[in-house]
PDB file of N, CA and C in Angstrom:
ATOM      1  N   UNK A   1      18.155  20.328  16.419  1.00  0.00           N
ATOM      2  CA  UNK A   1      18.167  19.402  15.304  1.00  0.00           C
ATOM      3  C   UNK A   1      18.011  20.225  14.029  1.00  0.00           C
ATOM      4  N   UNK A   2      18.845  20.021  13.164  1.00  0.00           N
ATOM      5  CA  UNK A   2      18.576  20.766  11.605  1.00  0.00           C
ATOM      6  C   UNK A   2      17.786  19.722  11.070  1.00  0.00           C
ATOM      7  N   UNK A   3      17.426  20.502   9.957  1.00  0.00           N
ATOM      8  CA  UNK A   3      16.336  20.489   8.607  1.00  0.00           C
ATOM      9  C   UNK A   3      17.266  18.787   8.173  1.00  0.00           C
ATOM     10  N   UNK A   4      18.475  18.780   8.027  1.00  0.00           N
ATOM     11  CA  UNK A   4      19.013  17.590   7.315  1.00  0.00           C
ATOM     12  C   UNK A   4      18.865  16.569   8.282  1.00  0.00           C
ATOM     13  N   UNK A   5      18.593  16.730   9.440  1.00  0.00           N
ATOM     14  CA  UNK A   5      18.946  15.830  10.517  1.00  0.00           C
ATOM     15  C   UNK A   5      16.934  15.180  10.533  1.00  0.00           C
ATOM     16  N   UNK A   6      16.115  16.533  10.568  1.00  0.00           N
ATOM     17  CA  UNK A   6      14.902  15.859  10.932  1.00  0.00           C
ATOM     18  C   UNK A   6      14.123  15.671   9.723  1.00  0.00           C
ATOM     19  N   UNK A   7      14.605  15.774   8.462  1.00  0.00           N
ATOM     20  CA  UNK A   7      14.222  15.125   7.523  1.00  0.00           C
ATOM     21  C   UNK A   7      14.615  13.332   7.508  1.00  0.00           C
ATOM     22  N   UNK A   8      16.057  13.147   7.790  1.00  0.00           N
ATOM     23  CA  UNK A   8      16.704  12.060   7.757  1.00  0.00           C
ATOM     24  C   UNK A   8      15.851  10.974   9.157  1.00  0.00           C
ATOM     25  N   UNK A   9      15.344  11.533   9.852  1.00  0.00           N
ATOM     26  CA  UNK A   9      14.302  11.079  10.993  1.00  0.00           C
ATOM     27  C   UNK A   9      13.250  10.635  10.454  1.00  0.00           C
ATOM     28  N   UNK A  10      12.463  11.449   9.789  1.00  0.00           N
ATOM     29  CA  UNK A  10      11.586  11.491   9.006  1.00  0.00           C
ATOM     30  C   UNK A  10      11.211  10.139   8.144  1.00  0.00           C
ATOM     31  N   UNK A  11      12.027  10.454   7.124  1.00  0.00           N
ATOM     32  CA  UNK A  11      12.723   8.974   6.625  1.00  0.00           C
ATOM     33  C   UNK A  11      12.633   7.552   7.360  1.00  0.00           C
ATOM     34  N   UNK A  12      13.559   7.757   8.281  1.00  0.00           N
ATOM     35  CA  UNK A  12      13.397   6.695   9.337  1.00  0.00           C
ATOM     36  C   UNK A  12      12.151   5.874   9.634  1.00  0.00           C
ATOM     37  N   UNK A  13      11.863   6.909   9.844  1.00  0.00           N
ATOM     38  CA  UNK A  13      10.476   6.194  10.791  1.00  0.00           C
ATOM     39  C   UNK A  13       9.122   6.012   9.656  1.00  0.00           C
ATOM     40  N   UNK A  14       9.133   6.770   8.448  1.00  0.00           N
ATOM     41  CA  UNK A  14       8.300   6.104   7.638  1.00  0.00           C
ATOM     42  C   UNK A  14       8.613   4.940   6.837  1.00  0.00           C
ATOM     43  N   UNK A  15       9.860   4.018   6.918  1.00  0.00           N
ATOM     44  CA  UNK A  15      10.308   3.362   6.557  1.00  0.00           C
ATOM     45  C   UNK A  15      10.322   2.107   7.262  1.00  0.00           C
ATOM     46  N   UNK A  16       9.924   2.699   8.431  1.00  0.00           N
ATOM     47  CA  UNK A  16      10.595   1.020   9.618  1.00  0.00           C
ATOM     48  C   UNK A  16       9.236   1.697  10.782  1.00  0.00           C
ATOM     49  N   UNK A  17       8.225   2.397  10.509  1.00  0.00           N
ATOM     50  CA  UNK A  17       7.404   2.263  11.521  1.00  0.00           C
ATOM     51  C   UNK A  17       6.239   1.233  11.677  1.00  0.00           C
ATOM     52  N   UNK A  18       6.213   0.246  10.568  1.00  0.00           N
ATOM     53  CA  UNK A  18       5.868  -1.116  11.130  1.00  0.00           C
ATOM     54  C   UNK A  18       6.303  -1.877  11.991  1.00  0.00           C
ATOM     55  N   UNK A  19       7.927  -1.744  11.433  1.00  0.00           N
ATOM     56  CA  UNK A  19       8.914  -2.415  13.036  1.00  0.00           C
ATOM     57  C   UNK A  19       8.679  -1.877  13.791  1.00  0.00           C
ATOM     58  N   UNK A  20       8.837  -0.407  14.498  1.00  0.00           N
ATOM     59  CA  UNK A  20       8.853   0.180  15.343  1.00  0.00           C
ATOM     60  C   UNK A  20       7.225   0.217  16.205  1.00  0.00           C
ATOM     61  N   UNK A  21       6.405   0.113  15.541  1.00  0.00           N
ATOM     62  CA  UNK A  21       4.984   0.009  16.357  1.00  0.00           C
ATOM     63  C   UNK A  21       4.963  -1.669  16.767  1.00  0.00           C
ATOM     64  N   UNK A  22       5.442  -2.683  16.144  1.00  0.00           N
ATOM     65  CA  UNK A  22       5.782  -3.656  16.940  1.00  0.00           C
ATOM     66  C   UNK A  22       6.589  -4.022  17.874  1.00  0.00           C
ATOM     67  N   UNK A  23       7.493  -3.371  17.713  1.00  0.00           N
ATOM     68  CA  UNK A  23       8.444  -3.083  19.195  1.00  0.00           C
ATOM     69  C   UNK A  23       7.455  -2.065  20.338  1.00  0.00           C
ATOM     70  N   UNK A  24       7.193  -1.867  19.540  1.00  0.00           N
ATOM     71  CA  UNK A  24       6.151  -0.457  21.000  1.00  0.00           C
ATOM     72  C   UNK A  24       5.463  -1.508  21.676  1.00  0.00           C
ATOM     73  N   UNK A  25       4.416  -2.623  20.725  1.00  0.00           N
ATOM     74  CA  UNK A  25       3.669  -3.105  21.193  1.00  0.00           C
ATOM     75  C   UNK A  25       4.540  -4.601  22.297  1.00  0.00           C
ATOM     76  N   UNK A  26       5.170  -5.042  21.653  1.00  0.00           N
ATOM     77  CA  UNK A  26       5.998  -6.093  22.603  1.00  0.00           C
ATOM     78  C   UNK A  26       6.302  -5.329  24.087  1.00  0.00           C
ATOM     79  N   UNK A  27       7.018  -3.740  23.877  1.00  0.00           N
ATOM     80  CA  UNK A  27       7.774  -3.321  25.312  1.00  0.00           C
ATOM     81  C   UNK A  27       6.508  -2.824  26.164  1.00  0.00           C
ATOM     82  N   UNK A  28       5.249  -2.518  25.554  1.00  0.00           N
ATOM     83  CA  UNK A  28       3.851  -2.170  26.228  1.00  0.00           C
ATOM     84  C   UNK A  28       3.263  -3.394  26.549  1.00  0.00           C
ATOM     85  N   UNK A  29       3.509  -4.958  26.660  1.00  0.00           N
ATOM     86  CA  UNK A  29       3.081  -5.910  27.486  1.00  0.00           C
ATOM     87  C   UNK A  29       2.105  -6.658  26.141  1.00  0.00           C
ATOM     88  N   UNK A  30       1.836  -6.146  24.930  1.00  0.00           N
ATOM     89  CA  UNK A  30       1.244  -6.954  23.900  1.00  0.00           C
ATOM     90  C   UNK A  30      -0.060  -5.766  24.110  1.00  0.00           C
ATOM     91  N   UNK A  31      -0.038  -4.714  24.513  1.00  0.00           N
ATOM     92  CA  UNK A  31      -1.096  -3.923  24.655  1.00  0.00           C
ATOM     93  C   UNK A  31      -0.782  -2.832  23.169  1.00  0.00           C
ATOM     94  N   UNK A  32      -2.109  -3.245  22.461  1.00  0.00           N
ATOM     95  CA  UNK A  32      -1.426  -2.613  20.652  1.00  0.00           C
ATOM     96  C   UNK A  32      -2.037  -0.674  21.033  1.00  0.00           C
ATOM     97  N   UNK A  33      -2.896  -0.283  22.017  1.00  0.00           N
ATOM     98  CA  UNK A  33      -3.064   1.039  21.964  1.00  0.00           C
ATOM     99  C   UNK A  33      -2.199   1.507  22.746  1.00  0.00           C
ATOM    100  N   UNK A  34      -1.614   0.871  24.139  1.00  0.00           N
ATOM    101  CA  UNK A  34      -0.403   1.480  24.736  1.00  0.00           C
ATOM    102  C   UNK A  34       0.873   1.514  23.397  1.00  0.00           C
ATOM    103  N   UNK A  35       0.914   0.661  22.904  1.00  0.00           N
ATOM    104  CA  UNK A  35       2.113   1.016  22.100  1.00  0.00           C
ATOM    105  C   UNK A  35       1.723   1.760  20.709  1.00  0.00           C
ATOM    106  N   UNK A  36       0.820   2.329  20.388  1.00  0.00           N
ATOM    107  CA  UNK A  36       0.385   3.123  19.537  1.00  0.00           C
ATOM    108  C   UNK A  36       0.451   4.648  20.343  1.00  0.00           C
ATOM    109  N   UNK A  37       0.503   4.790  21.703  1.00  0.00           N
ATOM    110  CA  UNK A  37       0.579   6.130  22.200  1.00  0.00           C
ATOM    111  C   UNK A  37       2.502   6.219  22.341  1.00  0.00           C
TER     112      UNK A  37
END
């Protein structure tokens, strides 16, 4: 992965890791520390 690629990741996920820790937590059974690991 380059510098442009894991910056652009980066990005990503500080942008939408509210969504994304709620999706963790829905596909972990509603368990909020399984989907925090």
């Amino acid at each position: 992965m380059d510098a442009q690629a894991q910056e652009s990741f980066r990005e990503f996920v500080a942008n939408r890791s509210s969504a994304l820790l709620k999706t963790a937590v829905l596909l972990s059974g509603g368990d909020r520390h399984a989907g925090e690991d």
